[in-house]
PDB file of N, CA and C in Angstrom:
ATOM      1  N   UNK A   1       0.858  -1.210   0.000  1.00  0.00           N
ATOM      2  CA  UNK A   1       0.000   0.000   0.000  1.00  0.00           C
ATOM      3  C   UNK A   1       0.881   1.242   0.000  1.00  0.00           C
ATOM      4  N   UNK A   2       0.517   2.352  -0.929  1.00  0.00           N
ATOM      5  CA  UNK A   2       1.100   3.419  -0.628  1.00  0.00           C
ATOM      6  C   UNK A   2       0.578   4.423   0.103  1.00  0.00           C
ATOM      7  N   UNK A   3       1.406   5.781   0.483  1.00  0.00           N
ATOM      8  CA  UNK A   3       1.214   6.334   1.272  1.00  0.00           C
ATOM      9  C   UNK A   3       0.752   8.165   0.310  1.00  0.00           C
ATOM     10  N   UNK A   4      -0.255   8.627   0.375  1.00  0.00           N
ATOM     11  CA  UNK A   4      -0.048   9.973  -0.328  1.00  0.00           C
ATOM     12  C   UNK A   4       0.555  10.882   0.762  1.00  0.00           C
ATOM     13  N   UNK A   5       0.819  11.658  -0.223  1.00  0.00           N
ATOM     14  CA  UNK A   5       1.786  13.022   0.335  1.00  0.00           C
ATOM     15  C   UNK A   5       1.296  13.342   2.051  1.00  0.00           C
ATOM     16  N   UNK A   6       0.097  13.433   2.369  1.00  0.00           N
ATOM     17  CA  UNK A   6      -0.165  13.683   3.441  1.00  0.00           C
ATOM     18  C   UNK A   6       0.294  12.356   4.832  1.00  0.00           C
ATOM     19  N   UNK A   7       0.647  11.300   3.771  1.00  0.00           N
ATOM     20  CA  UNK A   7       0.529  10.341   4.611  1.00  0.00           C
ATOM     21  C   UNK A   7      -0.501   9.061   4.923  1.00  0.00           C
ATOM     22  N   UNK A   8      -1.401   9.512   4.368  1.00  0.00           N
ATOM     23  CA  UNK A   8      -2.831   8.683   4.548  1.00  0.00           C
ATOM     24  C   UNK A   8      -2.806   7.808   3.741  1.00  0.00           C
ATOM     25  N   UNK A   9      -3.085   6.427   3.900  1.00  0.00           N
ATOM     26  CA  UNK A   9      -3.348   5.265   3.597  1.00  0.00           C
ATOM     27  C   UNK A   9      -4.365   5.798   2.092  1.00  0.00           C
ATOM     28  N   UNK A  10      -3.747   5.257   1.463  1.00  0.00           N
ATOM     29  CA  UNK A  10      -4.291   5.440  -0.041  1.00  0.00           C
ATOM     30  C   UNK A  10      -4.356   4.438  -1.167  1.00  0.00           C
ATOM     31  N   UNK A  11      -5.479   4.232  -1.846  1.00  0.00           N
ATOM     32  CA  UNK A  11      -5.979   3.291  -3.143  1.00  0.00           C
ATOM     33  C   UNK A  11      -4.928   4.356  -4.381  1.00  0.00           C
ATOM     34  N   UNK A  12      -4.511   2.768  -4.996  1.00  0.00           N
ATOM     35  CA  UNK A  12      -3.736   2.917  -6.618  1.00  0.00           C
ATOM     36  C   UNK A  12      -4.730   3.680  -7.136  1.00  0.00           C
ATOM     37  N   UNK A  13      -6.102   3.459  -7.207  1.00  0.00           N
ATOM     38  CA  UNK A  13      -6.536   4.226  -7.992  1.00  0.00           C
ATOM     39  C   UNK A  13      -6.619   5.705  -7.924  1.00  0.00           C
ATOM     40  N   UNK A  14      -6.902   6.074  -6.509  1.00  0.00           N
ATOM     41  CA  UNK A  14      -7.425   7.480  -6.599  1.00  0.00           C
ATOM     42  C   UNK A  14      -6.277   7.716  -5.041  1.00  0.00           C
ATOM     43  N   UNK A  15      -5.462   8.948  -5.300  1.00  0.00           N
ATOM     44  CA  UNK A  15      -4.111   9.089  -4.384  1.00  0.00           C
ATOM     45  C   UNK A  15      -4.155  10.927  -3.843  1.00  0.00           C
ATOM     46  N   UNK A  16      -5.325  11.383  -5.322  1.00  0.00           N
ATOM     47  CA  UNK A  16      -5.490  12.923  -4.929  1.00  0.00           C
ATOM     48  C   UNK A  16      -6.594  13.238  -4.333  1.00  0.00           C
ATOM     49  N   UNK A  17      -6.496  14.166  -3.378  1.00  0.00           N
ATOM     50  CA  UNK A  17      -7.511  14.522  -1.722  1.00  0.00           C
ATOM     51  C   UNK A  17      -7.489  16.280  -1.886  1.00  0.00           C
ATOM     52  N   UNK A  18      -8.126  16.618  -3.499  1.00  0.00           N
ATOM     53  CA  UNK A  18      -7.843  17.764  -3.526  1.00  0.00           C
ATOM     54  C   UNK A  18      -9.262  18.512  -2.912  1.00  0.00           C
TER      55      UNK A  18
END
């Protein structure tokens, strides 16, 4: 699992929390 910029547990598909 990756992590987005903020840190938060994030899906391959969708990573932007704009």
């Amino acid at each position: 699992m990756q992590l987005s910029p903020r840190g938060h547990p994030i899906k391959l598909e969708r990573y932007r929390e704009d």
